[in-house]
C-alpha atoms as a PDB file:
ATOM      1  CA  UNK A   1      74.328   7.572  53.037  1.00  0.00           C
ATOM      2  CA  UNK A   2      73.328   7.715  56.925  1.00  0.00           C
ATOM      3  CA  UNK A   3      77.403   7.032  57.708  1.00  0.00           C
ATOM      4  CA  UNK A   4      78.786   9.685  55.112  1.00  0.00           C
ATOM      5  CA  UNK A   5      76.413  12.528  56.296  1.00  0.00           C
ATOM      6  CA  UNK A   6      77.762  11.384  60.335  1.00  0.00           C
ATOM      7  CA  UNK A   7      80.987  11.584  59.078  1.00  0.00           C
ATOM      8  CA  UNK A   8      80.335  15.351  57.510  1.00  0.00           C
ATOM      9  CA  UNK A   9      78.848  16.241  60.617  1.00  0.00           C
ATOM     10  CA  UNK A  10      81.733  15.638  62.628  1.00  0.00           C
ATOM     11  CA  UNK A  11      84.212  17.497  60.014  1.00  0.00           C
ATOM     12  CA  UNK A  12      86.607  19.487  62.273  1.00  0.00           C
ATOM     13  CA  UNK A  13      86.296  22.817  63.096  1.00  0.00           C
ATOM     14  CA  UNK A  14      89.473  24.647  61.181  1.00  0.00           C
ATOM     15  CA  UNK A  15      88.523  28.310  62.460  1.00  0.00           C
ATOM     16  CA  UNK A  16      86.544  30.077  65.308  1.00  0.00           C
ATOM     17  CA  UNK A  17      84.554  33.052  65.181  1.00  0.00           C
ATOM     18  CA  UNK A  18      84.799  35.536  68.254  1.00  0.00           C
ATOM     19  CA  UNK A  19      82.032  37.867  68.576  1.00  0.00           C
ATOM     20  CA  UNK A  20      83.331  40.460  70.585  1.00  0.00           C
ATOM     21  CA  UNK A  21      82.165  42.944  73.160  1.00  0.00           C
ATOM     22  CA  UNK A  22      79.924  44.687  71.085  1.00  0.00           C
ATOM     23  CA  UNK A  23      77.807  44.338  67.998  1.00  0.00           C
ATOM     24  CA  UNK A  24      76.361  48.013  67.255  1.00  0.00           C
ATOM     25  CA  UNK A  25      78.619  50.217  64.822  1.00  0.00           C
ATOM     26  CA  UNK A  26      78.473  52.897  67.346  1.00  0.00           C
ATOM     27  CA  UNK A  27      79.412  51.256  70.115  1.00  0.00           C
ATOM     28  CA  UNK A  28      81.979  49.544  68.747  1.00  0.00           C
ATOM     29  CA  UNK A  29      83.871  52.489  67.526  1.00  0.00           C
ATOM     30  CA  UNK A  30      83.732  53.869  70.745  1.00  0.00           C
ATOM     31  CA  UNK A  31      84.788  50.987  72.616  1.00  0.00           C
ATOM     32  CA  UNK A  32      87.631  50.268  70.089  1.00  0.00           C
ATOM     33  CA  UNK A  33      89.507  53.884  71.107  1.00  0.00           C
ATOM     34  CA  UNK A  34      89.128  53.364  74.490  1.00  0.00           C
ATOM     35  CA  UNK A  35      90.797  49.872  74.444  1.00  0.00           C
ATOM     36  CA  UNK A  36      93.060  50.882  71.638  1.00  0.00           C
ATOM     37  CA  UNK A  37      94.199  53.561  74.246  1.00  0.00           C
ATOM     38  CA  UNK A  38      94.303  51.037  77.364  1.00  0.00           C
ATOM     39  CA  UNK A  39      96.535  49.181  75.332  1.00  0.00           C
ATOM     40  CA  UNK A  40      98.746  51.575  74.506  1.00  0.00           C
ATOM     41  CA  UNK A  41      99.233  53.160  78.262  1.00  0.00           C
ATOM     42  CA  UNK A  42      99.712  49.886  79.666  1.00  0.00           C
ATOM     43  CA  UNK A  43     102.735  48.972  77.633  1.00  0.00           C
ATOM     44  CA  UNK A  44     104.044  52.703  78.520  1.00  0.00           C
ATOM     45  CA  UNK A  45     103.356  51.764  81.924  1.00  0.00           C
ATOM     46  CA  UNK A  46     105.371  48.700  82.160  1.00  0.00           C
ATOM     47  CA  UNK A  47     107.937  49.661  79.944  1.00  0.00           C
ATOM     48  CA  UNK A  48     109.055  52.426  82.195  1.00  0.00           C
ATOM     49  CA  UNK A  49     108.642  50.469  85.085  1.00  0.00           C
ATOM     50  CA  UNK A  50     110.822  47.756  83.717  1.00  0.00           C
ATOM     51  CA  UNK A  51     113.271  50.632  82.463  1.00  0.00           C
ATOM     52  CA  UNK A  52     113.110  52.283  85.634  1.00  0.00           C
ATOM     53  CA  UNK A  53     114.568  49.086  87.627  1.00  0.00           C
ATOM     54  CA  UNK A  54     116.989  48.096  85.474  1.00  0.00           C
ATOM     55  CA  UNK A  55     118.485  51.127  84.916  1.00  0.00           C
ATOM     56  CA  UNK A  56     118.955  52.292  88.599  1.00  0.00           C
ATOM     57  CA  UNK A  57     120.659  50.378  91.036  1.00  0.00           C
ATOM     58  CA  UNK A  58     119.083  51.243  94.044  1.00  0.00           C
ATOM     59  CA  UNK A  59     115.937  49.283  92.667  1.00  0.00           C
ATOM     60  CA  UNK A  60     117.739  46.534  92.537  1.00  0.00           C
ATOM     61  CA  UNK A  61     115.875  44.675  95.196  1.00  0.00           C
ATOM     62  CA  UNK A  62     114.274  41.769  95.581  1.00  0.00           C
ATOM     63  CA  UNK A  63     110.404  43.728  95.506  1.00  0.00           C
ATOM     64  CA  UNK A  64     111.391  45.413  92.674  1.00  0.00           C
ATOM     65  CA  UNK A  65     113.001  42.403  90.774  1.00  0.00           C
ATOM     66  CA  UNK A  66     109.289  40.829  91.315  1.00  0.00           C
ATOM     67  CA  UNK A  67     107.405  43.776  90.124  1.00  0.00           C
ATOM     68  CA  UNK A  68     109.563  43.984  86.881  1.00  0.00           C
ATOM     69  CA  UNK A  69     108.495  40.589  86.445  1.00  0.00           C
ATOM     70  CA  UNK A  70     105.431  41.415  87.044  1.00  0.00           C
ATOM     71  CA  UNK A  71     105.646  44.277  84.612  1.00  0.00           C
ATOM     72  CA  UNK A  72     107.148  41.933  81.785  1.00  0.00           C
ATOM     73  CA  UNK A  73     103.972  39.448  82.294  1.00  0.00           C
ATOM     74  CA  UNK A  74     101.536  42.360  82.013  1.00  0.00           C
ATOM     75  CA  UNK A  75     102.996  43.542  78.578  1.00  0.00           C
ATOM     76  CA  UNK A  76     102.802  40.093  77.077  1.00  0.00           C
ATOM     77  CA  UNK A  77      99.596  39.384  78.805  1.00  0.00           C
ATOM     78  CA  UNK A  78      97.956  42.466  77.327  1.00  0.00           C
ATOM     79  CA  UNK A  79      98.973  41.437  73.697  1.00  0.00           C
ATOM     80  CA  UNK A  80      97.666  37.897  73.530  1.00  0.00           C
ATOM     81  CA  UNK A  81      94.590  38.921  74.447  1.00  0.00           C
ATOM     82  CA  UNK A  82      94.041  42.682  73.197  1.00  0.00           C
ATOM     83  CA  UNK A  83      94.645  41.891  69.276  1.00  0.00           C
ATOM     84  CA  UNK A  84      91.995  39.708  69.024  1.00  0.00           C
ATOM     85  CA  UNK A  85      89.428  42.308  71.140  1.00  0.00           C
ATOM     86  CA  UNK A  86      90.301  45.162  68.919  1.00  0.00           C
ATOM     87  CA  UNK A  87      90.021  42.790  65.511  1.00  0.00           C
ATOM     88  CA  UNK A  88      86.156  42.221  66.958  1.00  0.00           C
ATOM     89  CA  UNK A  89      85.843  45.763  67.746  1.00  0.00           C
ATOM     90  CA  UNK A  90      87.211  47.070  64.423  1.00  0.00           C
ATOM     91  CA  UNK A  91      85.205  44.918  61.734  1.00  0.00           C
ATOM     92  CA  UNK A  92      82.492  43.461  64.247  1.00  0.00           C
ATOM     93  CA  UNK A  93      83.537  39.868  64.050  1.00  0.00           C
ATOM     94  CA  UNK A  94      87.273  38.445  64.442  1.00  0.00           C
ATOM     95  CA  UNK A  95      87.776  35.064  62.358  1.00  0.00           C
ATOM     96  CA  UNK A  96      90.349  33.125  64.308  1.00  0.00           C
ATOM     97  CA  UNK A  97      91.954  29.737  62.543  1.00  0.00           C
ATOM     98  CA  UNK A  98      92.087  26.712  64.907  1.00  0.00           C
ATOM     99  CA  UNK A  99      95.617  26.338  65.058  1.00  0.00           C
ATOM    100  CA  UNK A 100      95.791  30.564  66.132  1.00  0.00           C
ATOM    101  CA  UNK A 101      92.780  30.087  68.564  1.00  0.00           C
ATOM    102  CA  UNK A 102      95.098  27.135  70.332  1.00  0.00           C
ATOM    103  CA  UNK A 103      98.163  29.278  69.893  1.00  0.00           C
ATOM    104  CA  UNK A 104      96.227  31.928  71.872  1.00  0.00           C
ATOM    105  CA  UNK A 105      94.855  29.700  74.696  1.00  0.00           C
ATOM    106  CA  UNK A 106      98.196  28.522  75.137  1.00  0.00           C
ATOM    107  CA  UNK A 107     100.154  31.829  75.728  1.00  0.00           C
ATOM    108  CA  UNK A 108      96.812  33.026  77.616  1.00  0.00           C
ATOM    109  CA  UNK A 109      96.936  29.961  80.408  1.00  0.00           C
ATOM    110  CA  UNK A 110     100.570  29.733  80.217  1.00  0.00           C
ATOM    111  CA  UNK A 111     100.568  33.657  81.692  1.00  0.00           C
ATOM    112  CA  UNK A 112      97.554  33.627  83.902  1.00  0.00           C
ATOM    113  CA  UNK A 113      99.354  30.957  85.538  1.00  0.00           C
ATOM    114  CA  UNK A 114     102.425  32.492  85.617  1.00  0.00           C
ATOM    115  CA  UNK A 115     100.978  35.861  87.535  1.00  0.00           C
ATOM    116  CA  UNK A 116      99.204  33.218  90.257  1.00  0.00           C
ATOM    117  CA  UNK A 117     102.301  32.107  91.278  1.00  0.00           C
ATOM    118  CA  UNK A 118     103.806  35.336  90.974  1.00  0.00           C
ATOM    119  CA  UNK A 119     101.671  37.298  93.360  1.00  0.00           C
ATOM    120  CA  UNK A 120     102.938  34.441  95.853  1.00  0.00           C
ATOM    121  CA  UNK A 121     106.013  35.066  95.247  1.00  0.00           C
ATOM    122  CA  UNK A 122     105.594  38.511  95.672  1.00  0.00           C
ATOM    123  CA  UNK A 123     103.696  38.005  99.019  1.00  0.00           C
ATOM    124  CA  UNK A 124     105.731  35.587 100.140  1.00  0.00           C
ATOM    125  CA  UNK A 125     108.730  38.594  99.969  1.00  0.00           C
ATOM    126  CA  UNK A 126     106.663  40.755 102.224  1.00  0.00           C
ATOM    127  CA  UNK A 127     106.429  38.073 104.668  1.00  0.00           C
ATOM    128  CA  UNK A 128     109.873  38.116 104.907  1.00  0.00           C
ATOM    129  CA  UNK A 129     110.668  41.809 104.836  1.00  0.00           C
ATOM    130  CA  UNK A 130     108.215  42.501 107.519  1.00  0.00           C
ATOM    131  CA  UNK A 131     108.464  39.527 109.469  1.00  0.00           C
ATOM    132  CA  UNK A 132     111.709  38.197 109.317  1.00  0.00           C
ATOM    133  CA  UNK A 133     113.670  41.730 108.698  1.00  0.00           C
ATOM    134  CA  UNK A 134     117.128  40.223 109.553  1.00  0.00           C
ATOM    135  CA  UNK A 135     117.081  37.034 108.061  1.00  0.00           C
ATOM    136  CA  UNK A 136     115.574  39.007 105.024  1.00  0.00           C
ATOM    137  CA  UNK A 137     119.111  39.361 103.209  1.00  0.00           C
ATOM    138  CA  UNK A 138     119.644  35.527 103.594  1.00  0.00           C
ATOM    139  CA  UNK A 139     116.139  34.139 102.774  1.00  0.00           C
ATOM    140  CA  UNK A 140     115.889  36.613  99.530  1.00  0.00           C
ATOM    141  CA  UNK A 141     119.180  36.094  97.816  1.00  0.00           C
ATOM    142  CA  UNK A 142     119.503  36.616  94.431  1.00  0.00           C
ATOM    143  CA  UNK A 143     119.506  33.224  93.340  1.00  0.00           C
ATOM    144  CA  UNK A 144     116.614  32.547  95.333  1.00  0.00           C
ATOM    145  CA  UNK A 145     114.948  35.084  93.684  1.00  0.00           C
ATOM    146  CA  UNK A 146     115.743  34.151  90.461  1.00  0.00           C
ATOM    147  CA  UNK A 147     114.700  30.354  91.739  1.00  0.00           C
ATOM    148  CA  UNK A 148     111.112  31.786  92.519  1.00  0.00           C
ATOM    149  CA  UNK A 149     111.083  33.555  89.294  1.00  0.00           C
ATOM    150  CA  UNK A 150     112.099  31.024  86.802  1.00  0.00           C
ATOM    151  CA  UNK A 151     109.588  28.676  88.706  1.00  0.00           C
ATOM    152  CA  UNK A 152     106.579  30.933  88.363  1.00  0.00           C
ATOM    153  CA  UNK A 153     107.532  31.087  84.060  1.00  0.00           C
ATOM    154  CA  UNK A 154     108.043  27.338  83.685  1.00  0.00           C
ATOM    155  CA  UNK A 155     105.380  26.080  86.353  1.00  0.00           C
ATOM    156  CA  UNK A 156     103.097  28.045  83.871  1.00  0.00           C
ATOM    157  CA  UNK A 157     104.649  26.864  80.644  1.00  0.00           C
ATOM    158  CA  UNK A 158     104.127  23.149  82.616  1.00  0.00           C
ATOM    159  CA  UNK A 159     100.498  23.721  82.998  1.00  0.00           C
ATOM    160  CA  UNK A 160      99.546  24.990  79.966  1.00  0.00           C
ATOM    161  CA  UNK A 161     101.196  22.303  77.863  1.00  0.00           C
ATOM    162  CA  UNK A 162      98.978  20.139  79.737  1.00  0.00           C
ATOM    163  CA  UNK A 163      95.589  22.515  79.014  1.00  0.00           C
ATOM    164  CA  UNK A 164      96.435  23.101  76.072  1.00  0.00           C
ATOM    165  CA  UNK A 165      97.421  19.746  74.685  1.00  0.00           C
ATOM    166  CA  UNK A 166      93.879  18.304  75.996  1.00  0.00           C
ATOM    167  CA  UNK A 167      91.434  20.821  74.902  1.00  0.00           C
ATOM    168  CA  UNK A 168      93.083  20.998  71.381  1.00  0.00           C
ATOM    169  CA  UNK A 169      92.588  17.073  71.524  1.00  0.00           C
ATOM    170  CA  UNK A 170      88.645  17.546  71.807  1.00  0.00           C
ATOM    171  CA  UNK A 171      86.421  17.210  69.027  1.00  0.00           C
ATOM    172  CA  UNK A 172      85.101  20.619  67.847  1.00  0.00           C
ATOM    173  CA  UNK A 173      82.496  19.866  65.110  1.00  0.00           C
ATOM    174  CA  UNK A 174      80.322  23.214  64.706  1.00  0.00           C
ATOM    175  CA  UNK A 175      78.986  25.681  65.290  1.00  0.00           C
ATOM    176  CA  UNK A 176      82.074  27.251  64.926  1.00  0.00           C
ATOM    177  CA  UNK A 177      81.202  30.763  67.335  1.00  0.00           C
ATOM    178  CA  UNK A 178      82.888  31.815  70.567  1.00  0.00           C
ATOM    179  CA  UNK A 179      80.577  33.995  72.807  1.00  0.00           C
ATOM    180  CA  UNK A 180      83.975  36.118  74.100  1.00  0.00           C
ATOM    181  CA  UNK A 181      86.896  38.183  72.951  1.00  0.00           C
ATOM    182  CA  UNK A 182      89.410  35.714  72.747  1.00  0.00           C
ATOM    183  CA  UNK A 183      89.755  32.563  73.131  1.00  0.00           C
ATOM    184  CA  UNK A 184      89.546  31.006  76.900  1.00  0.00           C
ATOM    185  CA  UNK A 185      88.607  27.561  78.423  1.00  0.00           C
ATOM    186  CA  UNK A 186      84.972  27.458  78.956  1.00  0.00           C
ATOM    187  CA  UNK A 187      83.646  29.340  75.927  1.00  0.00           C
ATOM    188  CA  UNK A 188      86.071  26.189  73.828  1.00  0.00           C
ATOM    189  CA  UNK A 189      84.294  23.770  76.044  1.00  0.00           C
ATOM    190  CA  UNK A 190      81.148  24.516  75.579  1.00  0.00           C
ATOM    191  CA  UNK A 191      81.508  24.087  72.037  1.00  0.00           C
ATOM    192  CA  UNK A 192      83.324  20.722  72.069  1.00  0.00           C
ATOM    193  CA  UNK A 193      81.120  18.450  70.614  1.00  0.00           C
ATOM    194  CA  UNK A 194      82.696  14.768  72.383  1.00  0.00           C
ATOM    195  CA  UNK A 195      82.856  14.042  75.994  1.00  0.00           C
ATOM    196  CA  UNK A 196      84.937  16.461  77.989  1.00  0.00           C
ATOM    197  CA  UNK A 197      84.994  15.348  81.823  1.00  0.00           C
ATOM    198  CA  UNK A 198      88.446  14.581  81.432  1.00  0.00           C
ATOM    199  CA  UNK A 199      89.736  17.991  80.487  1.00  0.00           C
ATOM    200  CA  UNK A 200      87.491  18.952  83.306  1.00  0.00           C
ATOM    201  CA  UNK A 201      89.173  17.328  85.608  1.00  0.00           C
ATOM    202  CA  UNK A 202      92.534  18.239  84.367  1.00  0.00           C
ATOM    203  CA  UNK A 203      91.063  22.084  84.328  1.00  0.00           C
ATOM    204  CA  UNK A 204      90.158  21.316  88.124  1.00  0.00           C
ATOM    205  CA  UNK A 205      93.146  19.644  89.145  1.00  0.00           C
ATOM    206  CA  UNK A 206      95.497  22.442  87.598  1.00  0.00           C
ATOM    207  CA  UNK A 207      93.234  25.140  89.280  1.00  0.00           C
ATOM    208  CA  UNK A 208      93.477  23.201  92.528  1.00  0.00           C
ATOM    209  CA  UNK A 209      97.385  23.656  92.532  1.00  0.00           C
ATOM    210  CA  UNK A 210      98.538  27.013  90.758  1.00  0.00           C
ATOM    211  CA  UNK A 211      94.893  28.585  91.760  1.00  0.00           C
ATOM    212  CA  UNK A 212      93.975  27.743  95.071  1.00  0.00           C
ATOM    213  CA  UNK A 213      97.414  27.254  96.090  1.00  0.00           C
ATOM    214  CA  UNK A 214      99.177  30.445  95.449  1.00  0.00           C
ATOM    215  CA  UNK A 215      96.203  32.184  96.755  1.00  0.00           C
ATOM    216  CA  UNK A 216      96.600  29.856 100.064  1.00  0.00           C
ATOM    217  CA  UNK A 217     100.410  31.364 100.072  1.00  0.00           C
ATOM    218  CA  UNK A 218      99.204  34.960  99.525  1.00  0.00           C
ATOM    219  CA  UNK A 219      96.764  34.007 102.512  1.00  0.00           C
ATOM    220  CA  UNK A 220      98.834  32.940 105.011  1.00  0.00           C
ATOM    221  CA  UNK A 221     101.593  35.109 104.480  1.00  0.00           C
ATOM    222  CA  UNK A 222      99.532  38.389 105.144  1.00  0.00           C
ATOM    223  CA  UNK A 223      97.453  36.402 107.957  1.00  0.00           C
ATOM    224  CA  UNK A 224     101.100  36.533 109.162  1.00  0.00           C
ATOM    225  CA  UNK A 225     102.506  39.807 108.611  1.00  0.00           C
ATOM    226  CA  UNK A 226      98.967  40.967 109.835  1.00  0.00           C
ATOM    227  CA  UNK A 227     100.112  39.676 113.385  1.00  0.00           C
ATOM    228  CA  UNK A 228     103.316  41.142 113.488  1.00  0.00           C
ATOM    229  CA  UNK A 229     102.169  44.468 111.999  1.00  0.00           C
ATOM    230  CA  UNK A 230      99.549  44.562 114.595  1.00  0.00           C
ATOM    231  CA  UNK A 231     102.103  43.926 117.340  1.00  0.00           C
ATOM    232  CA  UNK A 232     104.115  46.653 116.748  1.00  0.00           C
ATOM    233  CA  UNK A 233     104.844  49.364 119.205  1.00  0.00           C
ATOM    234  CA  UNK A 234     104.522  52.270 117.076  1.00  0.00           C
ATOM    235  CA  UNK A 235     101.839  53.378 114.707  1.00  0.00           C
ATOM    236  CA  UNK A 236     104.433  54.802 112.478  1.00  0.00           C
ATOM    237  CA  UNK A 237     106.082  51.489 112.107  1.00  0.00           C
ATOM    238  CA  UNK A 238     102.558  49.785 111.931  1.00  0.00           C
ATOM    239  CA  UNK A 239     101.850  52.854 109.168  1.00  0.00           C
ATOM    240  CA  UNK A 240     104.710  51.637 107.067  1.00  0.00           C
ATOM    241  CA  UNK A 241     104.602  48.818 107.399  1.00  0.00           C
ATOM    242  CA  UNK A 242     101.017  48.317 105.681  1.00  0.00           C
ATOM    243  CA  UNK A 243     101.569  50.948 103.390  1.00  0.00           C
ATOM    244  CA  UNK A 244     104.130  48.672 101.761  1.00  0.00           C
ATOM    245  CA  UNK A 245     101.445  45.264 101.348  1.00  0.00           C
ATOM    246  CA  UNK A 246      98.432  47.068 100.680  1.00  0.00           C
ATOM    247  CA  UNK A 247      99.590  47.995  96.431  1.00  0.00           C
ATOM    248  CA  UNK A 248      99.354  44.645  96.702  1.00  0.00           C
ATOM    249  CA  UNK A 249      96.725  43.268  98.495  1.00  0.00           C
ATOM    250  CA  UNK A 250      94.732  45.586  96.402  1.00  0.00           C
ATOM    251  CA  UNK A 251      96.094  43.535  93.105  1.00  0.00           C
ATOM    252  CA  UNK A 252      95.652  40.357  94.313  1.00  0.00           C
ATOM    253  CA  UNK A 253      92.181  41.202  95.528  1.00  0.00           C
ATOM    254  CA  UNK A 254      90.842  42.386  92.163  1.00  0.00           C
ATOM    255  CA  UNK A 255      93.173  39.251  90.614  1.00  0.00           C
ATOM    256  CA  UNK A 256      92.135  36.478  92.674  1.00  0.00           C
ATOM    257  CA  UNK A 257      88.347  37.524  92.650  1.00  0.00           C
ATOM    258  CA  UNK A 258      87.950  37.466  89.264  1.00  0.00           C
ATOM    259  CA  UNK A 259      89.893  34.683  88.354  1.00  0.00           C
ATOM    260  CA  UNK A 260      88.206  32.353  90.960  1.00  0.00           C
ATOM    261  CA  UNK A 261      84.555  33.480  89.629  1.00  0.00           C
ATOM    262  CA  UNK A 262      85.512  32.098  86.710  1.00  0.00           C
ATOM    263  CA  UNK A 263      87.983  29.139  86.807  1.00  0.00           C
ATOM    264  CA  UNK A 264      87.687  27.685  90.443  1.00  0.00           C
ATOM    265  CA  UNK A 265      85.014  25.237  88.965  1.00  0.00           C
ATOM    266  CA  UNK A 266      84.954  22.633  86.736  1.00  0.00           C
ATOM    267  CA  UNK A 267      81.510  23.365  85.572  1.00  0.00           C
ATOM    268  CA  UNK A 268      80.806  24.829  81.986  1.00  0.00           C
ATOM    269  CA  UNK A 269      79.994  28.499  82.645  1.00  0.00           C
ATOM    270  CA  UNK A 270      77.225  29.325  80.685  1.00  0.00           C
ATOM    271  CA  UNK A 271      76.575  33.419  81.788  1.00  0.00           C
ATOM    272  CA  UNK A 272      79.228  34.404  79.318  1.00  0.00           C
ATOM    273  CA  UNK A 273      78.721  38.057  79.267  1.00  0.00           C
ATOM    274  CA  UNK A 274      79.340  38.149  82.818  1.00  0.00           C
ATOM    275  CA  UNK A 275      82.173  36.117  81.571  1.00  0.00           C
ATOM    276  CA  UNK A 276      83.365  38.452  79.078  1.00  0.00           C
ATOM    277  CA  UNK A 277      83.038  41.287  81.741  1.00  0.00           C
ATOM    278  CA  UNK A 278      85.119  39.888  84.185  1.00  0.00           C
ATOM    279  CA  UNK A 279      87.690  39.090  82.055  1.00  0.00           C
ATOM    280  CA  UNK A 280      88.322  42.302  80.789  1.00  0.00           C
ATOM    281  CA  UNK A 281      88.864  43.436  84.432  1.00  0.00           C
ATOM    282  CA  UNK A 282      91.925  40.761  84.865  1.00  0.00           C
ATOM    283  CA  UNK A 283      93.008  40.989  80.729  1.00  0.00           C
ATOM    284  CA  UNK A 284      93.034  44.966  80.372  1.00  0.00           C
ATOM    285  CA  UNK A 285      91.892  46.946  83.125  1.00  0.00           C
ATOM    286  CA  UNK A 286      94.275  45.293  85.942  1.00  0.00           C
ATOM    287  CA  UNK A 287      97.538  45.170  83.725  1.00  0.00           C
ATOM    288  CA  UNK A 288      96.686  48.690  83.231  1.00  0.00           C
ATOM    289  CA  UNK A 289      96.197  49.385  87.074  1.00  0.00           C
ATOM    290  CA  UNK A 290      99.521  47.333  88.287  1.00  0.00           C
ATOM    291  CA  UNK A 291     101.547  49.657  87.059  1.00  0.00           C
ATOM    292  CA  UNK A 292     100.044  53.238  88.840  1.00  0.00           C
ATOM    293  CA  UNK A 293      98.820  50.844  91.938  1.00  0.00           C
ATOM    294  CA  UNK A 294     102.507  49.034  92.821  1.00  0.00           C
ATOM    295  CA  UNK A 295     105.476  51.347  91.846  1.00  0.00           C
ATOM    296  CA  UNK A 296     104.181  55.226  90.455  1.00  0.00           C
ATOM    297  CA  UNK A 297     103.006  55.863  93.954  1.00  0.00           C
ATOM    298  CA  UNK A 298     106.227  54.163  95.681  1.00  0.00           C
ATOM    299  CA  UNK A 299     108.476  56.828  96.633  1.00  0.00           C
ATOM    300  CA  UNK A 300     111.827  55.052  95.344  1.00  0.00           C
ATOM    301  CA  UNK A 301     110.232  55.020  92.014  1.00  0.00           C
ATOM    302  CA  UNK A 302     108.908  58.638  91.970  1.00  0.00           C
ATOM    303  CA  UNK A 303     112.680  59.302  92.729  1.00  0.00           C
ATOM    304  CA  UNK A 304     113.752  57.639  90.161  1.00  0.00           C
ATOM    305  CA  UNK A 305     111.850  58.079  87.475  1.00  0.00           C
ATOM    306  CA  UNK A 306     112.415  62.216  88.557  1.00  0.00           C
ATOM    307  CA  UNK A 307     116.054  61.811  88.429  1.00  0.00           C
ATOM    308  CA  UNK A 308     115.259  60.511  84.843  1.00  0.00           C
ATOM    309  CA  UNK A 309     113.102  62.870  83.741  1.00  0.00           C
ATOM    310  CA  UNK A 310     116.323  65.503  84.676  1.00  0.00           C
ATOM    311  CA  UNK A 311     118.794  63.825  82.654  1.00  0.00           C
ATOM    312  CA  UNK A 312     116.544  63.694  79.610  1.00  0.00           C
ATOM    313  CA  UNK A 313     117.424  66.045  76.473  1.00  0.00           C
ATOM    314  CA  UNK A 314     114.577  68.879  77.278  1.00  0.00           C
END
């Protein structure tokens, strides 16, 4: 009787409950148009920024194959996480299956991973472009690019195999009720009912090398191209020369802060609506941001998107 009643106690989990943001009616409502609208600008956003660079050729640069990159990740990054906030927000709970809540953790890691190595990418280009202008035609080739590009996608993919695979091995044997809006490491962790140092470690190992180490790229290349900005001659060319890093050292900032808070450690994090408020800032509001902060206030763009705006049917 003692076994059998062990045994039902350990039935697997087949579905997750996410409680949201909210749980007053009024709130909710509220909160649900404003994130329903987020959503809905940020895909503009990106969609004429990726529009905008394919479709004129003097964006066709190595910055400006990165940011429609970038822009591509932000879209897809927006709707793994957004459907499930807005299910929460709409009927006050959001019943996720097991095999849906993995699917989700999957795409999730596989993309915040993606975006670290990214932004290094991305920083690594400045480097170059400020300071090593002449060799910046050689060292940023196309195929290079696309090299750094296709790396950042699969290294992700890589990693979140790996995540994936060994939290989705963990026991999970009620209750059955995620503390967030979707469904990330720690708040799965917390409710795993067997031993999980292991995943831990695999957590901190993985967080160790995309993490820590594309920030450590970011890092050294504007340590860098803070020397040789600082060493120029003219404060015009020291002007422009920041003016075209700091879009993004304002991104990676806000990225990198967040991000770290939360998944630098190993350690179960138990304050999970400062959790769930930090993670809105790198799921919704940044995505939202990139857009406005890299490329609408980057003259090329502005051009661009004006010589657009002319050929459109009034």
């Amino acid at each position: 009787m003692e076994k059998s009643l062990e045994l039902g106690n350990r039935t697997r989990v087949q579905e997750f409950i996410l409680l949201g943001l909210s749980t007053k009616l009024g709130i909710r409502d509220a909160l649900f148009a404003v994130f329903l609208a987020l959503y809905l600008l940020t895909l503009l956003e990106n969609t004429l920024i990726i529009y905008l660079i394919c479709s004129h050729s003097e964006l066709h640069k190595p910055m400006y194959f990165f940011l429609g990159n970038l822009s591509c990740l932000e879209m897809c990054y927006v709707s793994v996480t957004m459907p499930t906030l807005l299910m929460g927000l709409w009927t006050g709970l959001c019943y996720v299956p097991f095999t849906g809540c993995m699917t989700q953790l999957f795409f999730f890691i596989s993309l915040i991973c993606t975006e670290c190595t990214l932004l290094a990418s991305m920083a690594y280009d400045r480097y170059v472009a400020i300071c090593r202008p002449l060799h910046y035609p050689l060292l940023m080739r196309p195929w290079i690019c696309l090299g750094l590009a296709l790396s950042s996608w699969l290294g992700g993919l890589l990693v979140s195999v790996i995540k994936t695979a060994c939290i989705a091995s963990l026991s999970y044997c009620g209750p059955n009720v995620l503390n967030h809006f979707f469904c990330d490491v720690s708040p799965l962790l917390n409710l795993s009912c067997t031993h999980v140092a292991l995943t831990e470690l695999v957590d901190f190992i993985s967080a160790i090398i995309i993490l820590w180490g594309s920030l450590l790229v970011a890092i050294a290349s504007y340590v860098a191209i803070g020397r040789t900005v600082l060493g120029m001659p003219s404060a015009a060319a020291r002007h422009k020369a920041f003016s075209t890093c700091a879009s993004h050292l304002v991104v990676v900032g806000i990225f990198y802060s967040a991000t770290i808070f939360i998944y630098a450690r190993p350690s179960r994090i138990e304050a999970m609506d400062l959790n769930k408020m930090l993670s809105v800032i790198y799921t919704v509001v940044t995505p939202m941001c990139n857009p406005i902060i890299y490329c609408l206030r980057n003259r090329e763009v502005q051009s661009a998107f004006r010589r657009t705006m002319r050929w459109s049917p009034i």
